[in-house]
Protein backbone atom coordinates (compact mmCIF):
# COMPACT_ATOMS: atom_id res chain seq x y z
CA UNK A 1 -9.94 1.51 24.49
CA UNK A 2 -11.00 -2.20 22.86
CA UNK A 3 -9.37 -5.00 23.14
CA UNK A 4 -6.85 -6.39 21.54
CA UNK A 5 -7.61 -6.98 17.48
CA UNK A 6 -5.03 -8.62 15.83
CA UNK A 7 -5.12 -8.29 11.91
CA UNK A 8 -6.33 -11.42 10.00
CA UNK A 9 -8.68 -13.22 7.81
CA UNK A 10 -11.27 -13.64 10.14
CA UNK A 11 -11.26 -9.92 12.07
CA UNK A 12 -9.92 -7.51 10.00
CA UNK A 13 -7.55 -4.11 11.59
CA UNK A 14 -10.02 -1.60 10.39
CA UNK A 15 -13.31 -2.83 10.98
CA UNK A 16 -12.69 -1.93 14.95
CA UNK A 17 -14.27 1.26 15.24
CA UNK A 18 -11.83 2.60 17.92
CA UNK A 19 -8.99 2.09 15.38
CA UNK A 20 -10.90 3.26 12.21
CA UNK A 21 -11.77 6.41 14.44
CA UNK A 22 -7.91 6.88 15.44
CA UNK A 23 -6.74 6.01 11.77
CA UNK A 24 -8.96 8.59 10.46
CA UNK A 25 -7.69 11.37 12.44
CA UNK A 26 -4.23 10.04 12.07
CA UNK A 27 -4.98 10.47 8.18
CA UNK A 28 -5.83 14.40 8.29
CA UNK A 29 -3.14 15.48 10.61
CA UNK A 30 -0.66 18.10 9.09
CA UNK A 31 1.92 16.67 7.28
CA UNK A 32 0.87 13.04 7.67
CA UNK A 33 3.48 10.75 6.06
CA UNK A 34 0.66 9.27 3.37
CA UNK A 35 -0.11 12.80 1.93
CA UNK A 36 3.44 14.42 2.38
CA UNK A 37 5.28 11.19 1.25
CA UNK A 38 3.42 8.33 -0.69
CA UNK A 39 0.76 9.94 -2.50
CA UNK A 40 3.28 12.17 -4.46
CA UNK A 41 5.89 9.32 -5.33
CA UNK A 42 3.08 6.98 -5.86
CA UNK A 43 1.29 9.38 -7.99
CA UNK A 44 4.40 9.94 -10.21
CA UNK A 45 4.99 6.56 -11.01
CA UNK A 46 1.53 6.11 -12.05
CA UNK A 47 1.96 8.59 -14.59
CA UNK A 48 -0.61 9.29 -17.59
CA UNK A 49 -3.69 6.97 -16.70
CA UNK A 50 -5.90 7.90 -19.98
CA UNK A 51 -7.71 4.83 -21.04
CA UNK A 52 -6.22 2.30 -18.27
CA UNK A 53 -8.25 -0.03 -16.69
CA UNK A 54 -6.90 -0.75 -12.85
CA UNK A 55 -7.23 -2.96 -10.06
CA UNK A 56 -6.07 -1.44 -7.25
CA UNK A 57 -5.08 -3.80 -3.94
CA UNK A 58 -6.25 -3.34 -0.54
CA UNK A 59 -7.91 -0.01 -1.79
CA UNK A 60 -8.87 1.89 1.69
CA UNK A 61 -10.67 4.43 0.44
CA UNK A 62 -10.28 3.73 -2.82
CA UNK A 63 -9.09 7.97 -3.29
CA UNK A 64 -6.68 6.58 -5.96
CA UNK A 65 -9.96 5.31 -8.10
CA UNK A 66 -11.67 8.72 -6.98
CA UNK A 67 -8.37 10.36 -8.97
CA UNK A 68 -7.68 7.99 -11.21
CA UNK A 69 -11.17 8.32 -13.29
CA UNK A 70 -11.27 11.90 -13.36
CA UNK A 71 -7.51 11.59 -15.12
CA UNK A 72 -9.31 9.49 -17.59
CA UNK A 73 -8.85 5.83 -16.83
CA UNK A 74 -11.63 3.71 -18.08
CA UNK A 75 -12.28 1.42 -15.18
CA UNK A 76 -11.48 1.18 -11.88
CA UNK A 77 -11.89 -1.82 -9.76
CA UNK A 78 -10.58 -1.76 -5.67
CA UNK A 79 -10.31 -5.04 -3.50
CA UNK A 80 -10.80 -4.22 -0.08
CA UNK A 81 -11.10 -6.73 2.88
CA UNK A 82 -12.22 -3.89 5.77
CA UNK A 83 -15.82 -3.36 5.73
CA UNK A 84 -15.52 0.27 7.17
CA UNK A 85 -13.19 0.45 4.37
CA UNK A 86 -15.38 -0.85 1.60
CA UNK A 87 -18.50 1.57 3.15
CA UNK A 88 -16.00 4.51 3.08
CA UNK A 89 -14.57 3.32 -0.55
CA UNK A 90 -18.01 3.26 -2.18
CA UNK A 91 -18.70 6.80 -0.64
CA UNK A 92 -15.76 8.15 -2.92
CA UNK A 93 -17.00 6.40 -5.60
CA UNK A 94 -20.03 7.42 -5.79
CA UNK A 95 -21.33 8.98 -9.15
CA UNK A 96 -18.20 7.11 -11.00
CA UNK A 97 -18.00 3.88 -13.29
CA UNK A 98 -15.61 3.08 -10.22
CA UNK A 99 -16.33 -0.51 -8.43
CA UNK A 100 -15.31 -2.47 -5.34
CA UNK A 101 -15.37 -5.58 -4.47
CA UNK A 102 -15.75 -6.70 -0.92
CA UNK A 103 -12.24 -9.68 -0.64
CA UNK A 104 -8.93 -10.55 0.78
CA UNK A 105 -5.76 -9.89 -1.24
CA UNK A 106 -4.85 -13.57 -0.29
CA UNK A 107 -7.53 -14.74 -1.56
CA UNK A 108 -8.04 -12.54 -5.09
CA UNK A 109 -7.95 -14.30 -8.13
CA UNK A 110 -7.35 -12.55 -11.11
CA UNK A 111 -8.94 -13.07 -14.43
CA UNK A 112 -6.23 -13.05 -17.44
CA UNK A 113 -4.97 -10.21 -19.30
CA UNK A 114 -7.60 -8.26 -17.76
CA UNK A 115 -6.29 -4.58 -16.84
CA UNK A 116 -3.60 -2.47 -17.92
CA UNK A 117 -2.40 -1.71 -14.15
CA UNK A 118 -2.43 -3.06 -11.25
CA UNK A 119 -1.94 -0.94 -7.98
CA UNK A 120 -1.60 -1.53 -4.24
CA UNK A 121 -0.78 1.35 -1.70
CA UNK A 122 0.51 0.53 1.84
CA UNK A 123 -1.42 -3.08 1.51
CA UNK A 124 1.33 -5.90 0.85
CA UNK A 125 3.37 -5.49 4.40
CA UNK A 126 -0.26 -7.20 5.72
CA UNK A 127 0.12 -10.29 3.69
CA UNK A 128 2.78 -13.37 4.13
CA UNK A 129 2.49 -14.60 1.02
CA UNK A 130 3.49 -12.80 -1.51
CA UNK A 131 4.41 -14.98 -3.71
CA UNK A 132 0.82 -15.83 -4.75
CA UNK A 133 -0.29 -12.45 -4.84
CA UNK A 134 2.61 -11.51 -7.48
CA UNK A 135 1.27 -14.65 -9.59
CA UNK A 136 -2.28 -13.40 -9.44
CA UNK A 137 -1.09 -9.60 -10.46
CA UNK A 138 0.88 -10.84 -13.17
CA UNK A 139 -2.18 -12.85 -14.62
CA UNK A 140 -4.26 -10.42 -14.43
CA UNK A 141 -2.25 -7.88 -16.66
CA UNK A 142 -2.25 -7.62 -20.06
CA UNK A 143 1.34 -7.74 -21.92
CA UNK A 144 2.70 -4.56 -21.32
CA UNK A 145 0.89 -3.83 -18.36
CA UNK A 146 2.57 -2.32 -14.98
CA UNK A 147 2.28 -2.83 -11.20
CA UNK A 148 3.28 -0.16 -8.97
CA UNK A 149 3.24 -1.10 -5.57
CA UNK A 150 4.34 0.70 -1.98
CA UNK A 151 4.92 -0.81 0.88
CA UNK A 152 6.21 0.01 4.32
CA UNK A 153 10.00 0.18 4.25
CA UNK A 154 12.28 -3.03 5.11
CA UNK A 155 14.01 -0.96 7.48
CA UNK A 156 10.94 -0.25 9.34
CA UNK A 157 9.13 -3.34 9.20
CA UNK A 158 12.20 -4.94 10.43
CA UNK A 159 11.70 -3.67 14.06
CA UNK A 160 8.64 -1.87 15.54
CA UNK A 161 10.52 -1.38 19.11
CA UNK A 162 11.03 2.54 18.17
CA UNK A 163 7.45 3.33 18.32
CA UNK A 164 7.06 3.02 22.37
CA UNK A 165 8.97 6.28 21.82
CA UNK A 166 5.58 7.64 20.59
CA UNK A 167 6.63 10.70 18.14
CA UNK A 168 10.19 9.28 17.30
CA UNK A 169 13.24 10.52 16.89
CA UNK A 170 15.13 7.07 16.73
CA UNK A 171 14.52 4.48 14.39
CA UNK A 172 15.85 0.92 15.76
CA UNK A 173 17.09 -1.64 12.49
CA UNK A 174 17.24 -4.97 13.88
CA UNK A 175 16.79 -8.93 13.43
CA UNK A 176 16.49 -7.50 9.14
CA UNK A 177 17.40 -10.41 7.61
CA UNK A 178 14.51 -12.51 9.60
CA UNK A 179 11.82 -12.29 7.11
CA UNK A 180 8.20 -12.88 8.84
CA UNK A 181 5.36 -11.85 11.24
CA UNK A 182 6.38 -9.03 13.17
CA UNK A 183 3.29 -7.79 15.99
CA UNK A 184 3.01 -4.80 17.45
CA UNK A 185 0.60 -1.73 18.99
CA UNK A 186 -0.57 0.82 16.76
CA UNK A 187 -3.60 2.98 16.75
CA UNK A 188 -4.59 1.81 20.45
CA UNK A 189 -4.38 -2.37 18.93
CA UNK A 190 -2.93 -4.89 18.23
CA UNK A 191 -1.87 -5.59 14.44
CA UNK A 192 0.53 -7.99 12.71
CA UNK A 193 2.55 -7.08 9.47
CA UNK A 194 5.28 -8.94 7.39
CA UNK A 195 8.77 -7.96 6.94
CA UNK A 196 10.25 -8.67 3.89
CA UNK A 197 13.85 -7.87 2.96
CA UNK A 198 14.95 -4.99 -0.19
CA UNK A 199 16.23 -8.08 -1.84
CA UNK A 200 13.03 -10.58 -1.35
CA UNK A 201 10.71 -7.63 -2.71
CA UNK A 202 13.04 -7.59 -5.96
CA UNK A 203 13.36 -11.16 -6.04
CA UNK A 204 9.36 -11.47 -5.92
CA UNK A 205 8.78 -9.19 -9.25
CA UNK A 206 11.88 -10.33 -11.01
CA UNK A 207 11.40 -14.19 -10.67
CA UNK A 208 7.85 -13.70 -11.25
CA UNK A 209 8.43 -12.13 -14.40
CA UNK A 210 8.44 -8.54 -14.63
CA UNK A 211 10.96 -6.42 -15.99
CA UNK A 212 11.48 -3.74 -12.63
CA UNK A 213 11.33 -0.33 -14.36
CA UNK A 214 11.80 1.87 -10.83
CA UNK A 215 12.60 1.90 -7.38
CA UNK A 216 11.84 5.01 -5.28
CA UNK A 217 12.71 5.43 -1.03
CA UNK A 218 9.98 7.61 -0.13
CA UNK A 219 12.88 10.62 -0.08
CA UNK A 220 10.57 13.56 0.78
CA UNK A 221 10.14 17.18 -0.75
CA UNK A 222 10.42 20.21 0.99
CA UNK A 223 7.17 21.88 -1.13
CA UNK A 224 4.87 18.79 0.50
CA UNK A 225 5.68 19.65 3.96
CA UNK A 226 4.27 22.53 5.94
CA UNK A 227 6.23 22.11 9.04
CA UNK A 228 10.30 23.04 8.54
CA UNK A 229 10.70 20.56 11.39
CA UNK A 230 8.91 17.33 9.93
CA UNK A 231 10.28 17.82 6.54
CA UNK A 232 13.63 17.56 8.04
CA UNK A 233 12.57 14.67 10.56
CA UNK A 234 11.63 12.75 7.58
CA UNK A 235 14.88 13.06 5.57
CA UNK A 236 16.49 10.79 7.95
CA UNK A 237 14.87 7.55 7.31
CA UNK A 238 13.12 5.93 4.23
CA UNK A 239 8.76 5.32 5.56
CA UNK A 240 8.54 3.93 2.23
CA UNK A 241 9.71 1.58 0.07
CA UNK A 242 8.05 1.75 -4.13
CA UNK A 243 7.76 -1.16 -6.65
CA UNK A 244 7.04 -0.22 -10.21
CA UNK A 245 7.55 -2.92 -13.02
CA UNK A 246 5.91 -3.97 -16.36
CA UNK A 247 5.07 -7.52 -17.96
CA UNK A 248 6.92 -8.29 -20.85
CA UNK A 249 4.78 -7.46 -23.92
CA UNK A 250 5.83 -10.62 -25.96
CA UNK A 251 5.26 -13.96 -23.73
């Protein structure tokens, strides 16, 4: 196993080939909580994409753009940090209009009224501030434009001490209401996220502006699932926590 990589600016999580090879394989197991649980929820909320043009945050893959053009959208653009990422995302892009463009989410700057949605999957819980980022999203929208963002769940960000268990059955809630850095091992390294609380996520769209339109909890579906077992596993605890709001369309 590698050493220790712990997320940042300067060495990002996925560009450690040990942990983009255990991701990966982590990504087509059965059942795996980002095809059983996000992508359906997240996909929802996106809703009719016909003519859209989309930014899409910390973009992995960028399988959203991939799915997003062929439902019509007329651009795409993903911001992706991870070189391995960025290599993989321009794979799935390729024979599209669909673009990427090789920066950090803390350091994006949007351009005004620029896109008619703005999208990040599983990305935010790696940045502190968020504040910025919410700025820069609203910017870059055009009145009447929506964000939909998910996010690891407050309840799990809030404690990591559950996953020495390996595949859990317990999930430990504790020190919630002390927002910050929270370290931990996953994928065979090191990597830091940051817990936020249910009420600083609203507070972050509402002061910055947007009208919140929906609030999903990751509740799972039995016809996404093909083992009996995990489906009920995950129908004890929220993974996933979803953001979708709009900018007002008169200033």
């Amino acid at each position: 196993m590698a050493g220790s990589n712990k997320m940042s600016e300067d060495k990002e999580f996925y560009d450690n080939p040990e942990v983009l090879r255990y991701y990966l394989v982590h990504r087509r197991r059965p059942d795996n909580p980002n095809d059983a649980l996000e992508r359906p929820i997240f996909l929802e909320l996106a809703g009719n994409l016909t003519n859209l043009d989309i930014i899409d945050l910390g973009c992995g893959d960028a399988s959203f753009g991939s799915y997003a053009l062929l439902q019509g959208a007329r651009s795409y653009e993903g911001v992706e940090v991870s070189s391995s990422m960025l290599d993989i995302a321009r794979q799935t892009l390729a024979g599209t209009s669909g673009k990427v463009r090789h920066e950090s989410i803390q350091t994006w700057q949007a351009k005004a009224e620029q896109v008619d949605l703005v999208s990040s999957r599983l990305a935010l819980h790696y940045i502190e501030n968020l504040k910025r980022v919410f700025q820069e999203i609203y910017q870059a929208l055009r009145p009447g434009g929506r964000v939909i963002i998910s996010v690891e769940h407050p309840v799990i960000t809030s404690n990591f001490a559950s996953l020495a268990e390996g595949h859990r059955t317990t999930w430990l809630v504790d020190n919630y209401f002390n927002s910050g850095a929270r370290t931990h091992m996953w994928l065979g390294s090191e990597v830091t996220k940051y817990h936020h609380t249910l009420e600083e996520y609203f507070d972050l769209v509402t002061d910055t502006g947007f009208e919140l339109t929906r609030v999903r909890e990751s509740c799972p579906k039995k016809e996404n699932f093909l083992s009996e077992t995990e489906y009920e596993r995950r129908l004890r605890i929220p993974l996933f926590l979803f953001l979708a709001a709009r900018k007002p369309k008169s200033q």
